[in-house]
C-alpha atoms as a PDB file:
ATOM      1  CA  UNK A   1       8.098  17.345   5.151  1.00  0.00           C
ATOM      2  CA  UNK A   2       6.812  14.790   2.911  1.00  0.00           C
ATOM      3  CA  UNK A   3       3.184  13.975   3.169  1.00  0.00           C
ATOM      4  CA  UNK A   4       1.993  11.115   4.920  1.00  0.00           C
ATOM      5  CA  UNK A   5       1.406   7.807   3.080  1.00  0.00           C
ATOM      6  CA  UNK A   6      -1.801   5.626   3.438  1.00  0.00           C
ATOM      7  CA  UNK A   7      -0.738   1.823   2.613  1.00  0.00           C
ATOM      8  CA  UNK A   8      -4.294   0.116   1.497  1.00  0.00           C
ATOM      9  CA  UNK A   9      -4.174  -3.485   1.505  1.00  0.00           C
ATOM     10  CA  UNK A  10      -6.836  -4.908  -1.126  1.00  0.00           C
ATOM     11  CA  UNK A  11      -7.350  -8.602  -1.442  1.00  0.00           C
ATOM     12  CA  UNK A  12      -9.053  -8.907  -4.708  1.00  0.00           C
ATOM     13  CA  UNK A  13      -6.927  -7.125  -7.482  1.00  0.00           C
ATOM     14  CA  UNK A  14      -9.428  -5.932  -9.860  1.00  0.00           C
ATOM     15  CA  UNK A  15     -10.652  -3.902  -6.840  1.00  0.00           C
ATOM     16  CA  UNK A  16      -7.365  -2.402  -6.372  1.00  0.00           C
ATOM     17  CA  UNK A  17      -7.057  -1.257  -9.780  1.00  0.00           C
ATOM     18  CA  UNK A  18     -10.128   0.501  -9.215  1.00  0.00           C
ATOM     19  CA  UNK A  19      -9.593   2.092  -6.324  1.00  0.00           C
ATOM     20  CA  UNK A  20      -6.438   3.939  -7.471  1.00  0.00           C
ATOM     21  CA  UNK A  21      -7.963   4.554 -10.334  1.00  0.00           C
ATOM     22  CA  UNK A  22     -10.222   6.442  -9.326  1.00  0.00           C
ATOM     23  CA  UNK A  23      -7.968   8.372  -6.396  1.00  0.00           C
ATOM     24  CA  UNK A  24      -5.756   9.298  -9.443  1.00  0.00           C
ATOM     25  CA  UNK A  25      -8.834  11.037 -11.192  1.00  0.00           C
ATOM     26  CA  UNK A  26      -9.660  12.706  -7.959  1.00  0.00           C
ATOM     27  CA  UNK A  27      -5.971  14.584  -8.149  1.00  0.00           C
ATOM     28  CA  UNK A  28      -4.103  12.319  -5.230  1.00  0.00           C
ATOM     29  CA  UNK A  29      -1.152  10.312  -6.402  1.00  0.00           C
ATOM     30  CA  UNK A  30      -2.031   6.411  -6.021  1.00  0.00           C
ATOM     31  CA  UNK A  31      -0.645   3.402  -7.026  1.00  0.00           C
ATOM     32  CA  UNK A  32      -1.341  -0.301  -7.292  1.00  0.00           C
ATOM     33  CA  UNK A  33       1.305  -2.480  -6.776  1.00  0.00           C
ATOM     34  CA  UNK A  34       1.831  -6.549  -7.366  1.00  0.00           C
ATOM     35  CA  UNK A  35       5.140  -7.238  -6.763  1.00  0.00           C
ATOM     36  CA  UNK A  36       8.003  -6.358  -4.227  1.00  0.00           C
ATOM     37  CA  UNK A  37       9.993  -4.629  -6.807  1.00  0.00           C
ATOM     38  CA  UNK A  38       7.251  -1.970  -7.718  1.00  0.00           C
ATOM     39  CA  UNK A  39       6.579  -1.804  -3.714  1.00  0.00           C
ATOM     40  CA  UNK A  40       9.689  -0.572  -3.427  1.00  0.00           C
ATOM     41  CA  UNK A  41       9.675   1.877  -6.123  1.00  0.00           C
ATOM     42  CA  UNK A  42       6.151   2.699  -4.464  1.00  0.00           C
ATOM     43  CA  UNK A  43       7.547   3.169  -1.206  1.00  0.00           C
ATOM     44  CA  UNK A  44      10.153   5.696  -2.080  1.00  0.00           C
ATOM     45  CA  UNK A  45       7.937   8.049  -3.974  1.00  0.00           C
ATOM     46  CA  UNK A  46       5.886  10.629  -2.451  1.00  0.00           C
ATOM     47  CA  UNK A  47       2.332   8.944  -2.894  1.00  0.00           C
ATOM     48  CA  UNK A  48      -0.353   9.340  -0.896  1.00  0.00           C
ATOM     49  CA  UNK A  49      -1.937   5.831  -1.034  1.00  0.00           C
ATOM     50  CA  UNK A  50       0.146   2.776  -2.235  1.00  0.00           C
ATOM     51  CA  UNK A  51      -2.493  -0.424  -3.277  1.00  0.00           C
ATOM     52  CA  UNK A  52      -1.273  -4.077  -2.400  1.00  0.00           C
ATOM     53  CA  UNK A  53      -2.102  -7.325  -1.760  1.00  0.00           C
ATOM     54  CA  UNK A  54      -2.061  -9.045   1.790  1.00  0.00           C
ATOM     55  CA  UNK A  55       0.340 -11.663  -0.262  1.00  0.00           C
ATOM     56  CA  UNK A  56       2.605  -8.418   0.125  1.00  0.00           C
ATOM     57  CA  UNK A  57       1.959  -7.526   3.037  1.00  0.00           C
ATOM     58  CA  UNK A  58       3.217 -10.908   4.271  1.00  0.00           C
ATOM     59  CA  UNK A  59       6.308 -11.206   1.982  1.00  0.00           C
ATOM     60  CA  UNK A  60       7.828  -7.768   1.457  1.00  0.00           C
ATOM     61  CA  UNK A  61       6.010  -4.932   3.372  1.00  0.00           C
ATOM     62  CA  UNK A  62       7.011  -4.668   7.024  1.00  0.00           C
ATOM     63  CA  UNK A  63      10.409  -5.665   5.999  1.00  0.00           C
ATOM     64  CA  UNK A  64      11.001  -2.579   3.635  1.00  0.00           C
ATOM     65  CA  UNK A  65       9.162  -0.818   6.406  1.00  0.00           C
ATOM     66  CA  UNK A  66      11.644  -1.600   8.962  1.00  0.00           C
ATOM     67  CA  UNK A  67      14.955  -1.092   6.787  1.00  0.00           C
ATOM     68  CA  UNK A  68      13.750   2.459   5.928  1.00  0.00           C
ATOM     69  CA  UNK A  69      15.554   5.338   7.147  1.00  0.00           C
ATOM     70  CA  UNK A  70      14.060   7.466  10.353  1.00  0.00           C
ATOM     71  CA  UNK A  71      12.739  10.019   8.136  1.00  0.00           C
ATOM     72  CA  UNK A  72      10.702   8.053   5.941  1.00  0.00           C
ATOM     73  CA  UNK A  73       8.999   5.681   8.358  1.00  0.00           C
ATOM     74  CA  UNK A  74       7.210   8.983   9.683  1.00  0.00           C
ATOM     75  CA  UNK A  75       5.287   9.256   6.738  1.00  0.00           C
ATOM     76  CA  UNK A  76       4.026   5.988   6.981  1.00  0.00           C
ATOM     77  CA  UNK A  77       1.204   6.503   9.649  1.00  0.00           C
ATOM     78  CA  UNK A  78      -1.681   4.261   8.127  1.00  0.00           C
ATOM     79  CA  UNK A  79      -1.991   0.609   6.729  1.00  0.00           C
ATOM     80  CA  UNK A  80      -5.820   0.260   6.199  1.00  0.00           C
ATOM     81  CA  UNK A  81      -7.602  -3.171   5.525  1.00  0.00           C
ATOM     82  CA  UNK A  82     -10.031  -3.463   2.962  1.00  0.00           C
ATOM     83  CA  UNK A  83     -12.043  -5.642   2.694  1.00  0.00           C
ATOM     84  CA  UNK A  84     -10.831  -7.089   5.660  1.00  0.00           C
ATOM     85  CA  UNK A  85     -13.644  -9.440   6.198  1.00  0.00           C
ATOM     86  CA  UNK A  86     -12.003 -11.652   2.732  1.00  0.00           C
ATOM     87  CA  UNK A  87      -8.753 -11.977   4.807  1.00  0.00           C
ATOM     88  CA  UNK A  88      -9.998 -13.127   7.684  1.00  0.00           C
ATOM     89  CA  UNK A  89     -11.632 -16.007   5.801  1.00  0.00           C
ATOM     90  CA  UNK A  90      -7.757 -16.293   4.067  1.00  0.00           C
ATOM     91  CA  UNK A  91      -6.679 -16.951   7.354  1.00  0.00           C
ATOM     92  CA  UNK A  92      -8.926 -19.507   8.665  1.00  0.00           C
END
């Protein structure tokens, strides 16, 4: 079984960067991603934590989510906000 998949959604991209940056240097396999055709890519690899933006979230994510076959949509257990309190004012 593939291992499970954390999908991180980062509003400011710098931060993003960062982040898997520094996941990478800690020995998991992260990515940041900026557009739908690298979130696909993203998506079919075994990563543990993919980096986006919410503007991805929005246009591509739960789409490719939902068109995925059976056995990959179980490793896709967490979508975690960061900096959550930035989208909230987004959506205001």
């Amino acid at each position: 079984q593939s291992p499970s998949t954390v999908i991180v959604v980062v509003p400011l991209i710098g931060l993003a960067k960062q982040q898997a940056d520094k996941f990478r240097k800690s020995g998991l396999s992260a990515k940041y991603v900026n557009d739908k055709a690298a979130l696909s890519t993203a998506i079919t690899e075994c990563l543990t934590h993919v980096f986006i933006s919410p503007e991805l979230v929005e246009q591509s994510l739960i789409e490719m989510l939902l068109h995925l076959p059976s056995h990959q949509k179980a490793r896709f257990f967490h979508i975690f906000v960061d900096e959550s309190h930035y989208i909230v004012k987004w959506l205001v």
